[in-house]
Protein backbone atom coordinates (compact mmCIF):
# COMPACT_ATOMS: atom_id res chain seq x y z
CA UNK A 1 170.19 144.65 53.98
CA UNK A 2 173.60 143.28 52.45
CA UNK A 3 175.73 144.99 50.74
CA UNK A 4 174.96 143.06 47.41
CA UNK A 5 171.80 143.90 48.36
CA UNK A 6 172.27 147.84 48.20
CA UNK A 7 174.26 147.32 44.71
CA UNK A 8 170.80 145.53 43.14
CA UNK A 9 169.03 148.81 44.78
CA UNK A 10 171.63 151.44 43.02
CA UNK A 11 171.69 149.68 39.64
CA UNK A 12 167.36 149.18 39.66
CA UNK A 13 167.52 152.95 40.47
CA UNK A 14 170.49 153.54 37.62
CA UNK A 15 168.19 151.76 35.24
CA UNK A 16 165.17 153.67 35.73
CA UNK A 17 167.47 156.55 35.42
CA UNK A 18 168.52 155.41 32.03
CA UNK A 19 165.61 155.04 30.58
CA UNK A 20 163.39 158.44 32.23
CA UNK A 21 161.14 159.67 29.85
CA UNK A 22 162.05 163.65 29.81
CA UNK A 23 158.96 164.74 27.81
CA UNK A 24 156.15 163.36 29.91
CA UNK A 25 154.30 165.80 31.91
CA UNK A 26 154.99 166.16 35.81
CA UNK A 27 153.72 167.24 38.65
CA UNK A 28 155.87 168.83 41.51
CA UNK A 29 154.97 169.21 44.93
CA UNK A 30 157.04 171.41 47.62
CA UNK A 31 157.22 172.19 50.92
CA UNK A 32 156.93 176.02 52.17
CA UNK A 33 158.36 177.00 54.93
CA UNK A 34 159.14 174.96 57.90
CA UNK A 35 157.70 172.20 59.23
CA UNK A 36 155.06 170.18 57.34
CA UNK A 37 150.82 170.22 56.59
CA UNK A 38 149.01 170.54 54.13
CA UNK A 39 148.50 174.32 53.93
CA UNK A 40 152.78 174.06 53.70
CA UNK A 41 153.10 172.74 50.22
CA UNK A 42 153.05 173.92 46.68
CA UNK A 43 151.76 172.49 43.74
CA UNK A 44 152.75 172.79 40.27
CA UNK A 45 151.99 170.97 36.86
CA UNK A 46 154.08 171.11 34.45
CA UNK A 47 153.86 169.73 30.45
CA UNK A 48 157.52 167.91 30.51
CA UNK A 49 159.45 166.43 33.36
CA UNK A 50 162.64 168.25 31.99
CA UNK A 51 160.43 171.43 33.20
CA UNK A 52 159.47 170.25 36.84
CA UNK A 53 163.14 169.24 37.03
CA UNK A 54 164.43 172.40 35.74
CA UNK A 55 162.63 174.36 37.96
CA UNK A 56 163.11 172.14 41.23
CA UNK A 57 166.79 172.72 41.02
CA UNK A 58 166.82 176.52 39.43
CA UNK A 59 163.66 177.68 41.24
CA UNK A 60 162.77 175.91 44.31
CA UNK A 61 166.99 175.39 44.95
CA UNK A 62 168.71 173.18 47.44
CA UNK A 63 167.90 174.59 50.76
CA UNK A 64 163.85 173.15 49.81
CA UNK A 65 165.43 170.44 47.38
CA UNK A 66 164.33 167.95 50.24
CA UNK A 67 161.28 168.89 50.71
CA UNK A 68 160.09 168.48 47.29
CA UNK A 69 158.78 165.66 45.16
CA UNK A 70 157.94 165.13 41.71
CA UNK A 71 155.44 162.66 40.38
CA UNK A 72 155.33 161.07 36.89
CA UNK A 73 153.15 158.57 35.20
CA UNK A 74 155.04 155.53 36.43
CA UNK A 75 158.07 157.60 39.01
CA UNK A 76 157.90 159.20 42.46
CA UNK A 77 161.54 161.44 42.33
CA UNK A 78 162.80 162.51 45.90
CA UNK A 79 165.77 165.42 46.09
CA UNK A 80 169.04 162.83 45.07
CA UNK A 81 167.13 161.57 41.81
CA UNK A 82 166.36 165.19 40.67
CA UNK A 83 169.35 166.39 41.03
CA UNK A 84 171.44 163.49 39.36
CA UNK A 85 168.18 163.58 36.63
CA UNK A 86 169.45 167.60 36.27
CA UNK A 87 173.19 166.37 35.94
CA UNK A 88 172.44 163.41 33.45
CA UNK A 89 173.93 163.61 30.05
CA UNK A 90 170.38 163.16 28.48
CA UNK A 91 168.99 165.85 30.42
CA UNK A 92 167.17 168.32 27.47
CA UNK A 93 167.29 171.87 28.23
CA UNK A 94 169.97 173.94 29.10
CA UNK A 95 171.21 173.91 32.64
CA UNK A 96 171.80 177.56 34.73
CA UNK A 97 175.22 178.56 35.08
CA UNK A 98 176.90 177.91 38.17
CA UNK A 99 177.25 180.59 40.28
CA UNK A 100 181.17 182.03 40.99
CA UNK A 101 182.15 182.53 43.53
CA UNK A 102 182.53 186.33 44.26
């Protein structure tokens, strides 16, 4: 793979980005614990994608970020597009406060 062909891969993903649909229902699957079967992951359904986001980054947090996916009508979102989904401007409900540092 070029390096043009990595910027046509960031902007397709940028563009999907752009135009996410926040309000259609989700489904979020995570990984428990180490290692990986089927008796390992967690399964939640939730009405808006804002939700499964929300609670991806809030609940689940980064140390299981990876090991989680949420599904969409048309999307498949891995760890690095939920969290910039979480960051983006048009991202609908409010965001947890970062933690200071103590």
């Amino acid at each position: 793979m070029t390096a043009e062909d990595v910027k046509g891969v960031e902007r397709s993903h940028m563009d999907r980005m752009e135009q996410f649909n926040f309000d259609g229902p989700a489904e979020l699957y995570s990984a428990v614990g180490k290692g990986f079967s089927r008796r390992s992951m967690s399964f939640k359904r939730f009405a808006s994608s804002a939700e499964a986001i929300q609670y991806a980054v809030e609940v689940v947090g980064s140390e299981k970020l990876w090991g989680t996916v949420i599904e969409t009508e048309t999307q498949r979102l891995e760890a690095a597009q939920i969290r910039a989904l979480y960051q983006h401007a048009d991202y609908p409900l409010r965001r947890l406060a970062p933690k200071s540092a103590s």
